[in-house]
Protein backbone atom coordinates (compact mmCIF):
# COMPACT_ATOMS: atom_id res chain seq x y z
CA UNK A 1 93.34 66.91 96.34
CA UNK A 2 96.78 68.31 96.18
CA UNK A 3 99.26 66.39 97.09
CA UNK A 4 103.01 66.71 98.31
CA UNK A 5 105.07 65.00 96.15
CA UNK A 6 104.51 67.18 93.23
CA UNK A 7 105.88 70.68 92.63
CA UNK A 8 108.24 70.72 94.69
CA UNK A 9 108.88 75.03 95.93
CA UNK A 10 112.16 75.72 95.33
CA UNK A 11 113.58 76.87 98.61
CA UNK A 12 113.42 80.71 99.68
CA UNK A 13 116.52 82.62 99.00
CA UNK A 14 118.23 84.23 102.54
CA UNK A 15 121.02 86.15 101.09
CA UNK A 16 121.01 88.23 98.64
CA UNK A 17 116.96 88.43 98.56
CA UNK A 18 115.72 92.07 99.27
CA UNK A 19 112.30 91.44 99.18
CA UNK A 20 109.57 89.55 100.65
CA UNK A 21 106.22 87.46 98.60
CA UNK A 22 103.07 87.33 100.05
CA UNK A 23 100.32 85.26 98.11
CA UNK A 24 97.28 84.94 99.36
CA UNK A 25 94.40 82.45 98.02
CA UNK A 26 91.47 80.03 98.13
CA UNK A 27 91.45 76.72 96.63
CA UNK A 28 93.51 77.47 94.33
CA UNK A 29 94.61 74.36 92.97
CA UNK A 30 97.51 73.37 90.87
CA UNK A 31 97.28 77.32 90.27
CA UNK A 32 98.75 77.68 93.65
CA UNK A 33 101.45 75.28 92.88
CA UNK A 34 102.60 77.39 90.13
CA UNK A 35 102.41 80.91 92.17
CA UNK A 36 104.55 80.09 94.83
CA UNK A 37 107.03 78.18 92.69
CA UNK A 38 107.56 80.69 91.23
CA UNK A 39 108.54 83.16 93.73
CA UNK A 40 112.04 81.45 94.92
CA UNK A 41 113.84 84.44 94.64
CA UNK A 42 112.16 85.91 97.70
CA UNK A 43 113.78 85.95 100.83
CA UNK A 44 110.70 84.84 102.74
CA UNK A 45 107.02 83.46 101.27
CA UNK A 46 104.44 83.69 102.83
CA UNK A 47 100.69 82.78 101.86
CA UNK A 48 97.71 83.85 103.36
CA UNK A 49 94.89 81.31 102.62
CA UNK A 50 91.21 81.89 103.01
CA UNK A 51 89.65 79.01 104.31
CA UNK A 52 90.57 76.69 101.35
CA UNK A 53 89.20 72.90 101.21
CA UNK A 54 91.45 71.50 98.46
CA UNK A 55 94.54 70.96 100.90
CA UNK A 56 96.30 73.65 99.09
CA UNK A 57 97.45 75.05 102.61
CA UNK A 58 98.21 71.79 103.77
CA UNK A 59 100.61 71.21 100.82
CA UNK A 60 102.07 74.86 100.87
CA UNK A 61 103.08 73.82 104.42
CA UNK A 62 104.67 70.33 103.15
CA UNK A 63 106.67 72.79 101.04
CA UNK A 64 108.41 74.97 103.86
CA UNK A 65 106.16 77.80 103.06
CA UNK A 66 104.49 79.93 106.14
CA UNK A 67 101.14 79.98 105.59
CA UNK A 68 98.43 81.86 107.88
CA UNK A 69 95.26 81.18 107.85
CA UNK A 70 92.89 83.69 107.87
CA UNK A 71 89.89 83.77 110.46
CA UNK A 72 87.10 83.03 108.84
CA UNK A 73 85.26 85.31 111.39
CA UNK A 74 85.36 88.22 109.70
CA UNK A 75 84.41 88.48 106.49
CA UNK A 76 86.98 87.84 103.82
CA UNK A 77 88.52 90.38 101.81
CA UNK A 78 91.76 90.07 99.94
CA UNK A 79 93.07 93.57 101.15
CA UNK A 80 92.74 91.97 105.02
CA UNK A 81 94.66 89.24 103.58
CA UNK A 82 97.55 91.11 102.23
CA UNK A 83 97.73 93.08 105.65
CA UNK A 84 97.97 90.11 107.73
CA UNK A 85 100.79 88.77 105.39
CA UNK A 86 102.54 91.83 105.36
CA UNK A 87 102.59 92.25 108.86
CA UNK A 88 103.96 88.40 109.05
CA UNK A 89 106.47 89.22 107.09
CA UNK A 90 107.37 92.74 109.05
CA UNK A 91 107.62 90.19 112.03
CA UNK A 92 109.92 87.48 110.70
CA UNK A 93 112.14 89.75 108.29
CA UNK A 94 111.82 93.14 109.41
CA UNK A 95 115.08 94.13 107.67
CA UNK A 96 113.76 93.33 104.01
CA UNK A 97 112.98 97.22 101.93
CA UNK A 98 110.44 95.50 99.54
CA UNK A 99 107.57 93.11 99.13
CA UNK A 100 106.04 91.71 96.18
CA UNK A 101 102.12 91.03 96.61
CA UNK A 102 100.48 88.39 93.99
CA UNK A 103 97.19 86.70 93.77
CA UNK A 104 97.42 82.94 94.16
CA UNK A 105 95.89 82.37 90.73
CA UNK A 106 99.18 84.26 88.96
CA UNK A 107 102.83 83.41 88.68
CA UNK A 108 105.65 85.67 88.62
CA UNK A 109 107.74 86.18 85.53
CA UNK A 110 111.20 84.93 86.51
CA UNK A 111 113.45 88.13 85.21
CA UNK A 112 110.65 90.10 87.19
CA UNK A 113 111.96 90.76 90.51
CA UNK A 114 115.67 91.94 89.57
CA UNK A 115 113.94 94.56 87.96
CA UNK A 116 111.32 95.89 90.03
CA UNK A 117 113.81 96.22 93.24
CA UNK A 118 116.48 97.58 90.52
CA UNK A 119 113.72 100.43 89.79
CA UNK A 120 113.06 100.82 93.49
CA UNK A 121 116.32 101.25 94.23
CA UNK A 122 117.38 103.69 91.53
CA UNK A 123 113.88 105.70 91.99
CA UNK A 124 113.47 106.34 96.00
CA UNK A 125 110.45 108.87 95.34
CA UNK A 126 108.74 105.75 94.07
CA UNK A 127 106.37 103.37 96.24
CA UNK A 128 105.50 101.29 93.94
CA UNK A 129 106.58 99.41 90.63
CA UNK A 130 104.20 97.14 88.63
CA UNK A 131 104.73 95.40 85.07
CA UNK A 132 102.46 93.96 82.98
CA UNK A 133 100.15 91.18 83.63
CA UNK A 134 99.04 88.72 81.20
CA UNK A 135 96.37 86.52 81.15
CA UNK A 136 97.21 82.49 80.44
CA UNK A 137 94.56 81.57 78.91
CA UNK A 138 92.99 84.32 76.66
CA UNK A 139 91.75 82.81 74.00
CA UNK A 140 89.68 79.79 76.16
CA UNK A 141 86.73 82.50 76.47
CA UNK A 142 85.72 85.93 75.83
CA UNK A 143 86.26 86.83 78.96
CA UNK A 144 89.62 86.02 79.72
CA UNK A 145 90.52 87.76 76.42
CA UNK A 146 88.56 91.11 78.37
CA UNK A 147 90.83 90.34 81.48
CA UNK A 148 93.98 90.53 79.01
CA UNK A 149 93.16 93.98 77.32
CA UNK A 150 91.80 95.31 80.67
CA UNK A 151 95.80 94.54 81.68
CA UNK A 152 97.48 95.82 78.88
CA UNK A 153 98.03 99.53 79.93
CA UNK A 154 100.96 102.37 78.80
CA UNK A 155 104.36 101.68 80.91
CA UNK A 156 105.44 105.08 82.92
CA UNK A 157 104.51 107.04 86.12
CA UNK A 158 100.47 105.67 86.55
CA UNK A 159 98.17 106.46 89.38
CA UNK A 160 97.28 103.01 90.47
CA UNK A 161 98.72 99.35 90.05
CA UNK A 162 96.79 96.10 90.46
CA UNK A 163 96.89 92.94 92.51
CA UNK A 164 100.58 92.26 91.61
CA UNK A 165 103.32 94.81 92.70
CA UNK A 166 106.65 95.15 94.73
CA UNK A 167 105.77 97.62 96.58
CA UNK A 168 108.09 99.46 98.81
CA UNK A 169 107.88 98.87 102.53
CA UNK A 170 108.53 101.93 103.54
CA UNK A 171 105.74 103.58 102.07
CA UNK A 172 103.21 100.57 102.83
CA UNK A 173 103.85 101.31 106.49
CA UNK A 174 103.47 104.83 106.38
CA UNK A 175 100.18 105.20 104.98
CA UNK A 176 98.81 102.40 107.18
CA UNK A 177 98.31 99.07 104.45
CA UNK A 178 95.34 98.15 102.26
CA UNK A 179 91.93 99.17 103.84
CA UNK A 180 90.60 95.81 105.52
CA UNK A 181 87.32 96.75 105.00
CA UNK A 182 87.02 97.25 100.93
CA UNK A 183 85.99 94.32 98.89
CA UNK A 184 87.60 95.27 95.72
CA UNK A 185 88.94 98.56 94.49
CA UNK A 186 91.95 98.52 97.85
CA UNK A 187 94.76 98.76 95.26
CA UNK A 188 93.86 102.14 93.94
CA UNK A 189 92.51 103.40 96.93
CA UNK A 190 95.89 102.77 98.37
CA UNK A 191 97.36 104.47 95.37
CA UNK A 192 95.17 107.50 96.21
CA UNK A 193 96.83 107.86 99.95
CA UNK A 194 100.29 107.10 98.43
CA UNK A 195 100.05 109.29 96.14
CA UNK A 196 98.57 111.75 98.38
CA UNK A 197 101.66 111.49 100.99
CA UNK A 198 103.64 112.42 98.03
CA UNK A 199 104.50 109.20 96.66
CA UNK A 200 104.64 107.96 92.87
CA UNK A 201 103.87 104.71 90.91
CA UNK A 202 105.68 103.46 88.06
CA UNK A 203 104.73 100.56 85.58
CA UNK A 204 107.99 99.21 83.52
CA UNK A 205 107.09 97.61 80.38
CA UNK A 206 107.96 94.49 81.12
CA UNK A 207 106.11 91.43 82.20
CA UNK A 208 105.13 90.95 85.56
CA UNK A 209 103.01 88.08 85.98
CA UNK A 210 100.97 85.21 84.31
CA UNK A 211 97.10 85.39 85.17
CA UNK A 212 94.48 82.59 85.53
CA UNK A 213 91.06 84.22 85.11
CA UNK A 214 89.52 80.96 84.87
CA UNK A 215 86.54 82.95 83.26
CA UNK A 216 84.34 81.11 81.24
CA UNK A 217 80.72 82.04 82.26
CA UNK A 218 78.43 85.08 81.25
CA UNK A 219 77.56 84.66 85.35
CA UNK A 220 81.14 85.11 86.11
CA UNK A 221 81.60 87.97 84.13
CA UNK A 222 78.61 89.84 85.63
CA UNK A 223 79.71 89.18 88.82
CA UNK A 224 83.02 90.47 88.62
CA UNK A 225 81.50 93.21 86.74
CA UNK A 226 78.72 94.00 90.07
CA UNK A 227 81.76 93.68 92.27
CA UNK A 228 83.30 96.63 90.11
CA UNK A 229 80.66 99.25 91.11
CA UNK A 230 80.36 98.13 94.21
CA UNK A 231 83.93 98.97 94.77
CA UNK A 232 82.98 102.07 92.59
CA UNK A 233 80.73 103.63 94.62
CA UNK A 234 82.33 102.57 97.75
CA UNK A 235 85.13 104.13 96.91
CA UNK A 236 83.65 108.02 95.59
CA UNK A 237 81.86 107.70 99.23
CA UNK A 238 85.43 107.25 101.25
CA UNK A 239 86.80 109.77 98.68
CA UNK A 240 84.89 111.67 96.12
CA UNK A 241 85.05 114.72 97.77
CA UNK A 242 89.18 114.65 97.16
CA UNK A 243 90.58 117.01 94.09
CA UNK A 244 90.67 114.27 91.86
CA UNK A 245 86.70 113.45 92.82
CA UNK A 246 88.03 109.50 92.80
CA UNK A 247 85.61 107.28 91.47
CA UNK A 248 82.85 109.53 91.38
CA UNK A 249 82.60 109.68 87.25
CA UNK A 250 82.46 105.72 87.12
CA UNK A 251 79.92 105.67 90.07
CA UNK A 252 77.77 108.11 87.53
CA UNK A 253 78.41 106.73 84.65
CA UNK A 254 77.10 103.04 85.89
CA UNK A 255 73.87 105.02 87.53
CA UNK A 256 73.36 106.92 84.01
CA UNK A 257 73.47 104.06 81.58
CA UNK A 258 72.49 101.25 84.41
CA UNK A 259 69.29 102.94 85.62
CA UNK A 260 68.43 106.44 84.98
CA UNK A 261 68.66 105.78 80.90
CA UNK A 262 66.74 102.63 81.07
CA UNK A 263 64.03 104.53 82.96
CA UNK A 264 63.73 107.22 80.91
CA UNK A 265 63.60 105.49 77.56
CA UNK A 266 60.65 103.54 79.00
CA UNK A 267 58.75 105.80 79.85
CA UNK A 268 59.21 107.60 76.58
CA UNK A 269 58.40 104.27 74.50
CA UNK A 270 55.15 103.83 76.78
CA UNK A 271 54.12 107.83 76.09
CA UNK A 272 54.62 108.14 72.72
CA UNK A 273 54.49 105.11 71.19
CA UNK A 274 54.88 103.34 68.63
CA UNK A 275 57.86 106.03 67.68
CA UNK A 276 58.80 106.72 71.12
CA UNK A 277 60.57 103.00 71.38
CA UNK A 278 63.21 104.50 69.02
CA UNK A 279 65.06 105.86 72.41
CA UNK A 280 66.25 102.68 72.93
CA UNK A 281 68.44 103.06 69.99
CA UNK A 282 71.16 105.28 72.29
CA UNK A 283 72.05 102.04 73.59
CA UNK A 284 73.33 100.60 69.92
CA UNK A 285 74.85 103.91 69.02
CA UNK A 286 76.40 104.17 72.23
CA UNK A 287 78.23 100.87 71.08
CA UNK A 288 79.09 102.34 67.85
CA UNK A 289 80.69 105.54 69.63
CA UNK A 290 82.86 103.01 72.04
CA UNK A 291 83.48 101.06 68.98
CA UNK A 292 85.07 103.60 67.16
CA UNK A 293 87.19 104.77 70.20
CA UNK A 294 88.99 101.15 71.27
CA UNK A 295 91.82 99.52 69.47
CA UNK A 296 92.49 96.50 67.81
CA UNK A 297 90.97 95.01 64.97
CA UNK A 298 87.28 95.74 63.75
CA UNK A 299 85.49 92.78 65.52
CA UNK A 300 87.61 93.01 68.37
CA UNK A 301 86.64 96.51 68.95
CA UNK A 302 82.88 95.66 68.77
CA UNK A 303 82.95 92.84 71.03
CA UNK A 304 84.67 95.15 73.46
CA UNK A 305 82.47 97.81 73.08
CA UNK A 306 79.18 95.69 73.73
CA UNK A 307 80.48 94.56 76.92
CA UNK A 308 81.29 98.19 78.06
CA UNK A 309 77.84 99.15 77.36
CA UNK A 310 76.39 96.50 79.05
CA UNK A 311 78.82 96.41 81.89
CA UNK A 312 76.58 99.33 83.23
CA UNK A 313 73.92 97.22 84.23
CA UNK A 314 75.95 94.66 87.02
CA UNK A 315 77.52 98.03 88.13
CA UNK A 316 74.95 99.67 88.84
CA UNK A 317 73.48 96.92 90.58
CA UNK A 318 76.45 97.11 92.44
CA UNK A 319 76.17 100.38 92.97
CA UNK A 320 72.79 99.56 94.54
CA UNK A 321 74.25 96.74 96.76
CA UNK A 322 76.64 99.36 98.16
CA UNK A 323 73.87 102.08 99.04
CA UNK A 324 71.83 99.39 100.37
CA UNK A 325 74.78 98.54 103.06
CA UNK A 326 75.58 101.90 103.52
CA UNK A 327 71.58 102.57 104.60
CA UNK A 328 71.50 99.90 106.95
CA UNK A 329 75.11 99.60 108.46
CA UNK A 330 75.90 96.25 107.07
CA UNK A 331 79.48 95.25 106.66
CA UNK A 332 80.10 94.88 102.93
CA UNK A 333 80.34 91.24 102.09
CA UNK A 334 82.92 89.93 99.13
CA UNK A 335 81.42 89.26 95.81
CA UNK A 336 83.06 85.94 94.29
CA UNK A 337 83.06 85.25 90.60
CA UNK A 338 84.73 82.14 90.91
């Protein structure tokens, strides 16, 4: 249970703050402690919990911080989260240009802030300005290591940014927030309307934030994974039909290699067997191909590509999921890996 004597939150700077923090979490821990510690140079904090039973709101309160906490009614997804914070914050500092989301799980790099609203400020066609996140732990699993490389992208104008961003109020307001409804996938979906209304994105070099993937378990990983192309092929239904046919080629790819392959190599191996179980060797070669094509060292590249390969299978079942909810009008429901 937390508790709240320790880790103190440095008050909230009123000044000479231009921007606003809203976290937003769920029994997160001691990694709570460390998120919104770390986010003293805002002008105003404010964390949106969902429902947590570790008394992490309770001691986010003790330290001065608003926290909201979000009805439980509906079902949870982050992007509802970050709208009700955002509009909190629209409420109680109206006057502030820019607001830096972050994931109660991730603490923000100290130098961070000066230059994201420096950016902003120089670069008004921008919405957005993200950095690179890094995940603490990397080496505790194979996993977390994935999380890390899956982070590590080029700096420069991008079309999307992740879970951690100062974003540009502005521009949040005019397109109308994060969609309430999505349960993964909102960030570049909201990059696809900003860019849209003629907005761009820009990702410095620098690092943004510190990550806790707490991913240890091949059950985590293929949950996260499912909740991937479910967010896939939710989000080539909203917008495929847009010039940039968003998220319909990942939405493919997971039905290609995640069903329709598997299919068709059985039925080959049942038909003309013995020989015809030699199909399944597209699979191994496939690895070699994605092999050859990632970075880093030999082994690291081959690790890499066998989970690409066989991420195909939890997205298509995710993929699956989503036509399933689609058929029958259910509301889509979030898919935890932790």
């Amino acid at each position: 249970m937390l508790t709240p004597e320790s880790h103190c939150v440095p008050s909230a700077k009123s000044n000479d703050s231009r921007f606003g923090a809203v976290a937003i979490g769920r029994n997160e821990g001691e990694r709570l402690k460390k998120c919104l510690q770390s986010l003293s140079a805002a002008a105003k904090i404010i964390y949106v919990d969902s429902g947590s039973t570790d008394g992490s709101a309770q001691w986010a309160r003790s330290q001065g911080v608003d926290v909201i906490d979000l009805a439980m009614d509906i079902p949870f997804t982050a992007a509802r989260a970050r709208n009700v914070g955002f509009r909190h914050l629209r409420d109680i500092a109206s006057d502030l240009p820019y607001v830096q989301f972050i994931d109660g799980d991730c603490e923000l790099i100290k130098d961070w802030p000066e230059q994201a609203t420096s950016f902003l400020d120089l670069h008004p066609e921008f919405a957005a300005v993200c950095g690179r996140r890094r995940e603490r732990h990397p080496d505790q699993s194979v996993y977390n290591w994935m999380c890390d490389r899956e982070w590590n992208g080029p700096s420069g104008q991008v079309r999307a940014f992740g879970g951690d961003v100062m974003l540009r109020v502005g521009a949040l307001d005019a397109v109308g927030g994060y969609r309430d409804d999505l349960i993964a996938g909102e960030e570049p979906e909201l990059c696809l309307r900003l860019r849209s209304a003629g907005w761009h994105i820009w990702r410095l070099g620098s690092e943004m934030t510190l990550h806790d993937a707490a991913m240890t378990r091949f059950g985590q990983w293929w949950r996260r994974t499912q909740r991937s192309g479910y967010a896939f092929a939710q989000g080539a239904h909203m917008h495929g039909v847009s010039p940039e046919r968003y998220r319909v080629w990942e939405s493919r790819r997971a039905w290609l290699w995640g069903l329709c392959l598997p299919l068709t190599c059985l039925l080959i191996a049942l038909t003309f067997k013995p020989w015809g179980w030699a199909i399944w060797l597209i699979y191994p070669l496939q690895v070699l191909r994605q092999t050859a094509r990632n970075r880093g060292s030999w082994s690291q590249r081959a690790v890499l590509a066998l989970f690409q390969v066989l991420a195909r299978f939890p997205e298509v079942w995710g993929q699956m999921k989503f036509t399933r909810d689609l058929l029958i009008g259910r509301q889509a429901r979030l898919i935890e890996y932790k």
